[in-house]
C-alpha atoms as a PDB file:
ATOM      1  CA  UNK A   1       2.522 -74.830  14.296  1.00  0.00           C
ATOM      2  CA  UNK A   2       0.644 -76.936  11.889  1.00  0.00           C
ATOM      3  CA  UNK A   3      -2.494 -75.143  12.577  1.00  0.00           C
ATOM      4  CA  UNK A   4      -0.570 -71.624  11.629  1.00  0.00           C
ATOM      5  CA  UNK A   5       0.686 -72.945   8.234  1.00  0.00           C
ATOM      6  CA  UNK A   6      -3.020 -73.665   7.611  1.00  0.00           C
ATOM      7  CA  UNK A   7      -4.605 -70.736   8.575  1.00  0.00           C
ATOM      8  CA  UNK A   8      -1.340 -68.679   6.839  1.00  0.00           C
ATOM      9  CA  UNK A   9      -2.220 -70.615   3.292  1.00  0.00           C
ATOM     10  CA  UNK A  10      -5.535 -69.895   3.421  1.00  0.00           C
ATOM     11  CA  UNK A  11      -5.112 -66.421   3.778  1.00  0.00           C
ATOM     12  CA  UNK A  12      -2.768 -65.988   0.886  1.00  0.00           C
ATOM     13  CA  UNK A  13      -5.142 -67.871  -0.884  1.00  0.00           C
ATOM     14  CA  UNK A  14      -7.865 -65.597  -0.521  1.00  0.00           C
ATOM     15  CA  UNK A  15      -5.264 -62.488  -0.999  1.00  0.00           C
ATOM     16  CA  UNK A  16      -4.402 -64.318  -4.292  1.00  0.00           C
ATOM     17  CA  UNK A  17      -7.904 -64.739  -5.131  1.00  0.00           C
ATOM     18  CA  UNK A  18      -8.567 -61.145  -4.437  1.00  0.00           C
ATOM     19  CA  UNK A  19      -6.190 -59.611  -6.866  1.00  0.00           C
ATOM     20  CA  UNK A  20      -7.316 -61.750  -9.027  1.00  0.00           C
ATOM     21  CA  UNK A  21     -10.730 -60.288  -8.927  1.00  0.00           C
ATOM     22  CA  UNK A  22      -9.374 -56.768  -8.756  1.00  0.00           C
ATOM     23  CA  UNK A  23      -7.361 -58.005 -12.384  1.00  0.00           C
ATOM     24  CA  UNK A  24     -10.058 -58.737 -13.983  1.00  0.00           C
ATOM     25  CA  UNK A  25     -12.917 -55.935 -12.646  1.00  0.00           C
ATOM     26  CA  UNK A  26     -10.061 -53.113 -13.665  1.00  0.00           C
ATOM     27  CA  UNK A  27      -9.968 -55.362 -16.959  1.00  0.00           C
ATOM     28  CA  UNK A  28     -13.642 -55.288 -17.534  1.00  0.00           C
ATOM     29  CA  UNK A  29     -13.961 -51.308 -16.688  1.00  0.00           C
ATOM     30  CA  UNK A  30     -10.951 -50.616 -19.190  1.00  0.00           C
ATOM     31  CA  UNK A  31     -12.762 -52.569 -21.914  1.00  0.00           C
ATOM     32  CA  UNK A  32     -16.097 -50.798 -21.276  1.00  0.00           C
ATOM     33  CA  UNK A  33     -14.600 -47.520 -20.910  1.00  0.00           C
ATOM     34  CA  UNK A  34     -12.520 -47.992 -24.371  1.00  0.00           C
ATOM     35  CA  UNK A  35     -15.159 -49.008 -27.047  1.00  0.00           C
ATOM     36  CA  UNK A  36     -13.465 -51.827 -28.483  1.00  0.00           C
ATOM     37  CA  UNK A  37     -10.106 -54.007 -26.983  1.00  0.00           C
ATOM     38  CA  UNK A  38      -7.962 -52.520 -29.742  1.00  0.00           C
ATOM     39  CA  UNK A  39      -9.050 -48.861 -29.247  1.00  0.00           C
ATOM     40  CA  UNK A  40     -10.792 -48.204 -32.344  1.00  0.00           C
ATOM     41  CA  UNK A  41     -13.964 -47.676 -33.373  1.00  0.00           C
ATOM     42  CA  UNK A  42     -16.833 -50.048 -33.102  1.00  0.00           C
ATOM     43  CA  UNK A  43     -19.321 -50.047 -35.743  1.00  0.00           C
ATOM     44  CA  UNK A  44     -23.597 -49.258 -34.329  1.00  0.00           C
ATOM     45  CA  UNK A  45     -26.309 -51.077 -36.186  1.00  0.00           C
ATOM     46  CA  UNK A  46     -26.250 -48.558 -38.799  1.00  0.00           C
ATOM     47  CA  UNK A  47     -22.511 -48.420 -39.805  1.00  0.00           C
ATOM     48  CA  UNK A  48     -21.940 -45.584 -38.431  1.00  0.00           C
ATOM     49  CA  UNK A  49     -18.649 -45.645 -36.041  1.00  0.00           C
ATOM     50  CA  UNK A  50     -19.129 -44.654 -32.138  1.00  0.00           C
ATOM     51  CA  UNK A  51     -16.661 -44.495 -29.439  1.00  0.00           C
ATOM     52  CA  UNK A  52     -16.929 -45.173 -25.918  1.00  0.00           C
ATOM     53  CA  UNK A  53     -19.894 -47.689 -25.451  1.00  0.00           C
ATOM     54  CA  UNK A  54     -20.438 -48.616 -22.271  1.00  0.00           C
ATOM     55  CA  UNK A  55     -20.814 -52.303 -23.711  1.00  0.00           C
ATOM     56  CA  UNK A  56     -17.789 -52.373 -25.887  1.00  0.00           C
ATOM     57  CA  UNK A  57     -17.212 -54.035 -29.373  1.00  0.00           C
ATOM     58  CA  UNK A  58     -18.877 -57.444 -29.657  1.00  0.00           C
ATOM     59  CA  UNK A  59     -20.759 -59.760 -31.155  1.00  0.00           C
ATOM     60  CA  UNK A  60     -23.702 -57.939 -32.682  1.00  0.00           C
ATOM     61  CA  UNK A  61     -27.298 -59.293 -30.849  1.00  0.00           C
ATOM     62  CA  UNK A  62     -30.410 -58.968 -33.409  1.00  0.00           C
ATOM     63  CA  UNK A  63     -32.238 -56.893 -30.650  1.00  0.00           C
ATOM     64  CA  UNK A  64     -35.471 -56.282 -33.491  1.00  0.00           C
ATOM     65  CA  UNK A  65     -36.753 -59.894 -33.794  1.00  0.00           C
ATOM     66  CA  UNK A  66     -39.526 -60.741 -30.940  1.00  0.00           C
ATOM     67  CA  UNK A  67     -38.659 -63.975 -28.495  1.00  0.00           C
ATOM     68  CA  UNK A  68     -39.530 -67.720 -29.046  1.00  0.00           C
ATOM     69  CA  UNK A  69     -43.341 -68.772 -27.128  1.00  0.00           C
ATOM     70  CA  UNK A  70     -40.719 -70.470 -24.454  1.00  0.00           C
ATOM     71  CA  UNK A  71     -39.012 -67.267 -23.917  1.00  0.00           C
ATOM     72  CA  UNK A  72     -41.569 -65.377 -23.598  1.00  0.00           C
ATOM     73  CA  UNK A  73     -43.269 -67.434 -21.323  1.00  0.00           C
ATOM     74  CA  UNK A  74     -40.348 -68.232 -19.452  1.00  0.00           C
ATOM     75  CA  UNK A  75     -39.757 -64.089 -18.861  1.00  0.00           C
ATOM     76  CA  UNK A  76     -43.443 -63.889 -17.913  1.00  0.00           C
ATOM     77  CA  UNK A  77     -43.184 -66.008 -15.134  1.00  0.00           C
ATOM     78  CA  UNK A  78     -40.179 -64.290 -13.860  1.00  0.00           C
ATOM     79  CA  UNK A  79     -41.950 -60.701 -13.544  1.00  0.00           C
ATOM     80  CA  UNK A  80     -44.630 -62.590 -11.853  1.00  0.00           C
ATOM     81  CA  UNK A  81     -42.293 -64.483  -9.295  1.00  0.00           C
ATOM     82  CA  UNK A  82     -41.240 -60.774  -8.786  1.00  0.00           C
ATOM     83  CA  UNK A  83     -44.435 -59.408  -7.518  1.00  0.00           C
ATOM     84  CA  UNK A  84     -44.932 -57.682 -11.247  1.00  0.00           C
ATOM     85  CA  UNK A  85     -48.723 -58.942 -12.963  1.00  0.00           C
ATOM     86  CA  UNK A  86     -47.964 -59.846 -16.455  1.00  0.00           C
ATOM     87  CA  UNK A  87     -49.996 -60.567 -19.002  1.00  0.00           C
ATOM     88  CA  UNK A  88     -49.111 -62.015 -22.969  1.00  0.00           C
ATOM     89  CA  UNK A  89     -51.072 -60.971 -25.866  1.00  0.00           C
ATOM     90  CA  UNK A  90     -50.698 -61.342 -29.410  1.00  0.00           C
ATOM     91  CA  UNK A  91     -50.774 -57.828 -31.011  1.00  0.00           C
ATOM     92  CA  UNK A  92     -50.313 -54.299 -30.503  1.00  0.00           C
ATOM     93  CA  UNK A  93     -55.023 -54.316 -30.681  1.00  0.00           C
ATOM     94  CA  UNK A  94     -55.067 -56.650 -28.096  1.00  0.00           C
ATOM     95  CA  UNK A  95     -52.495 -55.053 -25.598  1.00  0.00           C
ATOM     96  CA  UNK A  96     -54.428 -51.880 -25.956  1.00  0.00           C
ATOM     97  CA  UNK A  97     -57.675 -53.747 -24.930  1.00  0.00           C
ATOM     98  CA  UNK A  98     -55.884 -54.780 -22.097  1.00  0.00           C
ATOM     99  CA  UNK A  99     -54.672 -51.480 -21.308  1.00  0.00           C
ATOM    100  CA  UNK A 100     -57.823 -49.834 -21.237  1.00  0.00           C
ATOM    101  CA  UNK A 101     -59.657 -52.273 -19.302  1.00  0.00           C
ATOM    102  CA  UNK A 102     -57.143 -51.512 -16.345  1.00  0.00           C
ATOM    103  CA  UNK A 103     -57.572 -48.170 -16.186  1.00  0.00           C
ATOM    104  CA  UNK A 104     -60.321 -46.743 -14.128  1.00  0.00           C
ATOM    105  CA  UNK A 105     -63.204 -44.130 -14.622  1.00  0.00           C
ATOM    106  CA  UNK A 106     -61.804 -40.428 -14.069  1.00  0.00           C
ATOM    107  CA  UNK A 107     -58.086 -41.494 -13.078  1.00  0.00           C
ATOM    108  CA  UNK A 108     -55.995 -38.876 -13.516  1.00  0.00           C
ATOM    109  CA  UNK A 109     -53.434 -40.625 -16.703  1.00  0.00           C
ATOM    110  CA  UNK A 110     -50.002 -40.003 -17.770  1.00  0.00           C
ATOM    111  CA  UNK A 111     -47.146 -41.367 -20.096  1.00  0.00           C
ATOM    112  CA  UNK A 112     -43.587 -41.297 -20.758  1.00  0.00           C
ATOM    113  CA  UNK A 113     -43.042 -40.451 -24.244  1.00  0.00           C
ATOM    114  CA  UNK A 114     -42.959 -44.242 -25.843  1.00  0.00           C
ATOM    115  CA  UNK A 115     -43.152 -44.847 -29.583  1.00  0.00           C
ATOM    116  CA  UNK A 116     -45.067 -47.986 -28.007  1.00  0.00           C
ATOM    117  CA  UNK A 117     -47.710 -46.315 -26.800  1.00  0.00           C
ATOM    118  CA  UNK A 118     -48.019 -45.122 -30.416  1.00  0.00           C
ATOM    119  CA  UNK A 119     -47.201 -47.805 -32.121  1.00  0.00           C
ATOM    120  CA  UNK A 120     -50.829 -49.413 -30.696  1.00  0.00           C
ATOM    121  CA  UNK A 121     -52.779 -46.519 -30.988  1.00  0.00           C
ATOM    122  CA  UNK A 122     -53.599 -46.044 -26.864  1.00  0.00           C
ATOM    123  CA  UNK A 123     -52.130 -42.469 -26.976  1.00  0.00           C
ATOM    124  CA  UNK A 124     -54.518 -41.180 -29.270  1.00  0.00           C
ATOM    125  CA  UNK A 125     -57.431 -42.818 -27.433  1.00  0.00           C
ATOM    126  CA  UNK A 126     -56.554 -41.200 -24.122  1.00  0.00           C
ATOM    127  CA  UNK A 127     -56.301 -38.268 -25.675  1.00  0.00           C
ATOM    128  CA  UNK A 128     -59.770 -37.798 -26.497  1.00  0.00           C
ATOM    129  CA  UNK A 129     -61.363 -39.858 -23.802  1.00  0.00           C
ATOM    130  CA  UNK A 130     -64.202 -38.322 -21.654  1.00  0.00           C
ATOM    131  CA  UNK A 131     -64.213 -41.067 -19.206  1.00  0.00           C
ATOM    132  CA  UNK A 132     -60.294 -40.146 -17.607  1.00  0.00           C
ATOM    133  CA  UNK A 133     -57.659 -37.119 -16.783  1.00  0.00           C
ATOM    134  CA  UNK A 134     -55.164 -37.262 -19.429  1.00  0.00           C
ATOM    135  CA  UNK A 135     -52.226 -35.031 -17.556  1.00  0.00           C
ATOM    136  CA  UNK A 136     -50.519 -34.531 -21.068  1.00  0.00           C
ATOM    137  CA  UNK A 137     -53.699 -32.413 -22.176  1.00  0.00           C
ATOM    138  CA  UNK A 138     -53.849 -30.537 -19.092  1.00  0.00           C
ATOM    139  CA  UNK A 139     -50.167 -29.686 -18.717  1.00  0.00           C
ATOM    140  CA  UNK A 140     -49.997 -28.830 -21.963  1.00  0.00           C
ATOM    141  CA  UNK A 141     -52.542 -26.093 -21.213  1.00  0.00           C
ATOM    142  CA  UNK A 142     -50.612 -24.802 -18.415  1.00  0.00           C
ATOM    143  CA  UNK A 143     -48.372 -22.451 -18.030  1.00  0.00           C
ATOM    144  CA  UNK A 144     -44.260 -23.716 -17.592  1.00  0.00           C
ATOM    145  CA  UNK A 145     -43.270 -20.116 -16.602  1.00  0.00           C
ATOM    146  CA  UNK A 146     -46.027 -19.523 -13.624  1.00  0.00           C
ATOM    147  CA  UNK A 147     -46.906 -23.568 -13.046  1.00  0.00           C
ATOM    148  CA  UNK A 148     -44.023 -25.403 -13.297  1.00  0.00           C
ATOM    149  CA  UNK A 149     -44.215 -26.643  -9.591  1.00  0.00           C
ATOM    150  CA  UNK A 150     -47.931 -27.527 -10.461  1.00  0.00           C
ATOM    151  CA  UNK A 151     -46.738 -29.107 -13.420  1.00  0.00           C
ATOM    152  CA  UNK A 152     -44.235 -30.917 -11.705  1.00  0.00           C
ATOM    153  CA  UNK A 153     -46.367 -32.728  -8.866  1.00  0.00           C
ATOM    154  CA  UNK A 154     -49.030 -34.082 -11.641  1.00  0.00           C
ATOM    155  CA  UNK A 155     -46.489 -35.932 -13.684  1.00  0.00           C
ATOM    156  CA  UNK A 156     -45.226 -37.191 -10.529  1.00  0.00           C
ATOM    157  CA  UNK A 157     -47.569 -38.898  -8.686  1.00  0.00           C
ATOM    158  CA  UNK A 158     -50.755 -39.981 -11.723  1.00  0.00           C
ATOM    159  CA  UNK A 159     -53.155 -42.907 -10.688  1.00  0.00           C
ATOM    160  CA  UNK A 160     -52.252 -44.738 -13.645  1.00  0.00           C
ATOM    161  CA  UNK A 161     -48.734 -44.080 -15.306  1.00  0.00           C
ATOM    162  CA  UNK A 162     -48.407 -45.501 -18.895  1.00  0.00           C
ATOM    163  CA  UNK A 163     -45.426 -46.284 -20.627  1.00  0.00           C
ATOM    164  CA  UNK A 164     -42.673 -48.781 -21.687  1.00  0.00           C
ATOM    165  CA  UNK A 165     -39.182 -49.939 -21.450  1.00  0.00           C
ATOM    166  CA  UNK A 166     -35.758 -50.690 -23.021  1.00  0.00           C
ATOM    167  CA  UNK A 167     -35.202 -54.337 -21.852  1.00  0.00           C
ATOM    168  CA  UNK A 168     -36.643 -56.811 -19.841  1.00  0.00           C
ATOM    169  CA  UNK A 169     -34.548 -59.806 -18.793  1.00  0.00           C
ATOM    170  CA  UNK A 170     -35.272 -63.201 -18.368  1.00  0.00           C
ATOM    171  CA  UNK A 171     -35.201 -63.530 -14.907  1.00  0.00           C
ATOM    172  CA  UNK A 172     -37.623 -60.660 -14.458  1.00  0.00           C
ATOM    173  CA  UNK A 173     -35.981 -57.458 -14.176  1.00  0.00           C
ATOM    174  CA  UNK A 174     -37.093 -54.599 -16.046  1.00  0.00           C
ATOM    175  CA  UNK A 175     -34.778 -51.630 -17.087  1.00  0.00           C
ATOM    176  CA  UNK A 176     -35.847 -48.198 -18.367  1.00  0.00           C
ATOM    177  CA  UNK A 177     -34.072 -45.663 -19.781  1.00  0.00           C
ATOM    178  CA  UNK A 178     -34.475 -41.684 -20.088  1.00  0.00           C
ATOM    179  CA  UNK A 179     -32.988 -38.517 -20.933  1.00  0.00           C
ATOM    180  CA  UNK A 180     -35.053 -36.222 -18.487  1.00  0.00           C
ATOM    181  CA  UNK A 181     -35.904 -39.120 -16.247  1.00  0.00           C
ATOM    182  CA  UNK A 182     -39.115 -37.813 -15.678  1.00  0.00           C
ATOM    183  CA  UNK A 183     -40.706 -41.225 -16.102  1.00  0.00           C
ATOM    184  CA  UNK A 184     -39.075 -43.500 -14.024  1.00  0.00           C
ATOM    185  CA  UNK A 185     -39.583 -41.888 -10.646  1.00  0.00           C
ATOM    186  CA  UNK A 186     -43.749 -43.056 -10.758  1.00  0.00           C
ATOM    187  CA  UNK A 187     -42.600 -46.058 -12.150  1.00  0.00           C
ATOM    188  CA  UNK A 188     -40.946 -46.860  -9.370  1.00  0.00           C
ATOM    189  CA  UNK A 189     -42.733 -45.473  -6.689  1.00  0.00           C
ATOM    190  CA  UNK A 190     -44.660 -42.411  -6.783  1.00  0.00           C
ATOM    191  CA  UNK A 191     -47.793 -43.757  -9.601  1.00  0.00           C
ATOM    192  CA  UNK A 192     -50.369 -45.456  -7.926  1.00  0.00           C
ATOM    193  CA  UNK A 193     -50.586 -47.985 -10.685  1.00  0.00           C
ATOM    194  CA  UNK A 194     -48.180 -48.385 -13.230  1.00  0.00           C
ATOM    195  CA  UNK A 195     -49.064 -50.420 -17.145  1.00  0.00           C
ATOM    196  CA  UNK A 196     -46.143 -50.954 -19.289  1.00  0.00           C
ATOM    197  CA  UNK A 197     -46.509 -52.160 -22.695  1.00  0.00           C
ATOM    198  CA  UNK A 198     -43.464 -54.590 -24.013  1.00  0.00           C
ATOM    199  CA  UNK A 199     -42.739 -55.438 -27.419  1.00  0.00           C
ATOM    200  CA  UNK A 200     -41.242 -59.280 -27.250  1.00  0.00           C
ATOM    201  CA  UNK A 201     -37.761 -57.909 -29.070  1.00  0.00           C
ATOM    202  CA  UNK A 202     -37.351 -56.060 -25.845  1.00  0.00           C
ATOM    203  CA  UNK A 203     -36.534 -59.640 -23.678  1.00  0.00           C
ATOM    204  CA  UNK A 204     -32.946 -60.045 -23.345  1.00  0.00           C
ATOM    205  CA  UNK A 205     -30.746 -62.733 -21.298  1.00  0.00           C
ATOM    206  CA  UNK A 206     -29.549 -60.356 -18.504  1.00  0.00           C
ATOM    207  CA  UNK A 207     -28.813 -57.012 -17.705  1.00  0.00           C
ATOM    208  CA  UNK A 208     -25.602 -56.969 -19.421  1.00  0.00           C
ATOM    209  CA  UNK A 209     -27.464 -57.625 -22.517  1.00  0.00           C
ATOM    210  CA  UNK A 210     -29.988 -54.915 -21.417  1.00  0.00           C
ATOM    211  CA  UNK A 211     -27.645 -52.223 -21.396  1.00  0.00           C
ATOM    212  CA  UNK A 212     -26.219 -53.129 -24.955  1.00  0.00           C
ATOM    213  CA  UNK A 213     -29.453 -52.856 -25.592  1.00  0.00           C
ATOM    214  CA  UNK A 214     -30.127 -49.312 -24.815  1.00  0.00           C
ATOM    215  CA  UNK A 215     -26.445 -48.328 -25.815  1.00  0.00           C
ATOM    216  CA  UNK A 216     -25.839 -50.721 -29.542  1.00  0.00           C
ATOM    217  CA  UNK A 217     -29.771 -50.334 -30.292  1.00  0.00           C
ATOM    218  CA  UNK A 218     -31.812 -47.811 -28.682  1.00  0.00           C
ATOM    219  CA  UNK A 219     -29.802 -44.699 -28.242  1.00  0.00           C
ATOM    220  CA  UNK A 220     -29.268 -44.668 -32.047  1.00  0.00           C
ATOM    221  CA  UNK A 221     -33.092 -44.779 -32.782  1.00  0.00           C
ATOM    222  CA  UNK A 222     -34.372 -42.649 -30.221  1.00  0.00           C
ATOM    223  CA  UNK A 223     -31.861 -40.207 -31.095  1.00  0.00           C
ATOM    224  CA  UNK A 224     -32.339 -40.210 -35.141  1.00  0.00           C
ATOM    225  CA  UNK A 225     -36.405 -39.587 -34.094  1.00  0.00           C
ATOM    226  CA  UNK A 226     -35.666 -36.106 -32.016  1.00  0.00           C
ATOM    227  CA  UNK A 227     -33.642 -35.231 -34.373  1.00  0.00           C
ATOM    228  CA  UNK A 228     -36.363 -35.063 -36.963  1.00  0.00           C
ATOM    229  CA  UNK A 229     -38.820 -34.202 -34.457  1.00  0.00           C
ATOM    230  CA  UNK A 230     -37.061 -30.961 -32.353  1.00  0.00           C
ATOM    231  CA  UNK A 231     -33.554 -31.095 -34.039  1.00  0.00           C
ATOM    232  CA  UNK A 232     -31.525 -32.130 -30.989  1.00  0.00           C
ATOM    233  CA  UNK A 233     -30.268 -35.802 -29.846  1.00  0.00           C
ATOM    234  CA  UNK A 234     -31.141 -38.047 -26.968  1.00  0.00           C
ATOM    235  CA  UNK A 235     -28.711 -39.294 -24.256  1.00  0.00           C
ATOM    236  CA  UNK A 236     -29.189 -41.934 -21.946  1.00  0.00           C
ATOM    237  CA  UNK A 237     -28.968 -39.469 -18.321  1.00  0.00           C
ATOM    238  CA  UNK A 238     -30.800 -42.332 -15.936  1.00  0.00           C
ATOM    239  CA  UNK A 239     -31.203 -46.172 -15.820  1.00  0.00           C
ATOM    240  CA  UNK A 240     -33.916 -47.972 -13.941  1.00  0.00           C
ATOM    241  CA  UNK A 241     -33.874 -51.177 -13.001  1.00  0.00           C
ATOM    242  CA  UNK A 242     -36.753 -52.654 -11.582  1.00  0.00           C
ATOM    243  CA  UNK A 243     -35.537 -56.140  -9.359  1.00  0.00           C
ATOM    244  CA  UNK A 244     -39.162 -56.564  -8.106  1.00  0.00           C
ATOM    245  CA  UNK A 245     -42.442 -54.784  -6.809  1.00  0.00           C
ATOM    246  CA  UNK A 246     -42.576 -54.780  -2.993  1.00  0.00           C
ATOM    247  CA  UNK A 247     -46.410 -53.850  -3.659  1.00  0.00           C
ATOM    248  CA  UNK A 248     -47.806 -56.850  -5.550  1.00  0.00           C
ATOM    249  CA  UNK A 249     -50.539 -55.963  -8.045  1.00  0.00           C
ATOM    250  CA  UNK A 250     -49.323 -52.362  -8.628  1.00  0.00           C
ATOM    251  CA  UNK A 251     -47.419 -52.829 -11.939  1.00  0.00           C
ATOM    252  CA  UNK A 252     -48.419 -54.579 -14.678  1.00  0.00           C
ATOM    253  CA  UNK A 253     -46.112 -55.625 -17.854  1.00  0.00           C
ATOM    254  CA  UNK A 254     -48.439 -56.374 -20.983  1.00  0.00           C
ATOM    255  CA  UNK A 255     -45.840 -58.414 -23.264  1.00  0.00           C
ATOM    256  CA  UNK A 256     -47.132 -58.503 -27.081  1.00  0.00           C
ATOM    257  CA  UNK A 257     -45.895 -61.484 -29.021  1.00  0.00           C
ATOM    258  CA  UNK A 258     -44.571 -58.798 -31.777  1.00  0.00           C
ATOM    259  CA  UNK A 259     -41.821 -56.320 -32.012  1.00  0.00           C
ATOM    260  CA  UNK A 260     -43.378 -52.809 -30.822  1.00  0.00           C
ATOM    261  CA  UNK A 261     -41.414 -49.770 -30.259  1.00  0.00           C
ATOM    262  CA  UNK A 262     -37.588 -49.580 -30.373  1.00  0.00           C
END
């Protein structure tokens, strides 16, 4: 009988415990889901008021200064514990040194749009290089219409993909986002090597963090620059989160000790 009353408080302890948890995930959702506890608007990093961020209405994070030496450092040795190479530089010169001496003679290139990868000048480079493939040049020649399959298989699968991302967290995870998406499936998988270039305002604490991030920050920015450039606005369609490579030495995060891109 004893043993019974045991093993009956123990479950309802567990059963208690699991409501408990279903209280406060249902909690958590609503809060997301609503913008701000009270149901009104939050304010973005412009003023501007926005409803509906996946984040909610907190404390603002200054996402635009880079990370202390020990952060950075201590993020570093994360990606590397993750199977990602990493290597810290100072400026946006010396990460494009380093991004050029990875890349081989007459691989075939490609990017994700990044403001990054403009911000240090290796987009114009490539460009013009006689020594590689830059896919951007040669899709661009081709026609959507009668080669879009074509089109579609060499942005897929380059020998070197090029780009950046929104957030990289301090225990090593990196996150992308995109509104086409049309850069994160080589990142993941499908680019035989893959160089991202990382701004140090880009390390956050965690991936909660890394979504306000892309939501609070990002969005806003990205948006405001397609506007001006094609008259439409961005949205965030896909998320990539990169927990680790299970091919060590195929991506490479060069983090620059200054804020780069958004």
């Amino acid at each position: 009988m004893r043993g019974d009353s045991e093993l009956r408080t123990r479950r309802s302890r567990v059963q208690r415990l699991q409501r408990q948890s279903a209280v406060f995930a249902v909690r958590r959702s609503v809060r997301w889901s609503m913008g701000s506890p009270s149901g009104k608007p939050c304010a973005s990093r412009s003023g501007r008021e926005y409803r509906g961020s996946v984040t909610g209405c907190r404390a603002m994070v200054d996402f635009t200064t880079p990370a202390t030496e020990d952060r950075i450092q201590r993020t570093a040795d994360a990606l590397r514990a993750n199977n990602i190479e990493t290597v810290v530089v100072d400026t946006g010169a010396d990460a494009k040194r380093e991004v050029l001496a990875r890349i081989p003679d007459g691989a075939e290139v490609h990017s994700g749009a990044s403001k990054t990868l403009q911000d240090i000048g290796i987009v114009a480079e490539l460009e013009t290089s006689p020594r590689i493939d830059w896919l951007r040049k040669r899709t661009a020649a081709m026609d959507r219409a009668t080669q879009g399959r074509e089109i579609r298989k060499l942005a897929a699968a380059p020998d070197v993909m090029l780009g950046s991302v929104a957030a990289v967290t301090e225990d090593g995870k990196l996150v992308a986002a995109s509104n086409s998406g049309s850069q994160l499936g080589p990142y993941a998988a499908s680019a035989g090597k893959v160089i991202l270039v990382v701004g140090a305002q880009k390390i956050v604490t965690d991936l909660d963090e890394a979504l306000r991030r892309i939501y609070d920050h990002m969005l806003e920015l990205e948006s405001e620059r397609l506007q001006k450039a094609i008259g439409v606005e961005s949205h965030v369609s896909y998320i990539l989160v990169t927990n680790r490579d299970p091919r060590p030495g195929r991506t490479t995060t060069i983090i620059v000790r200054e804020a780069l891109g958004f």
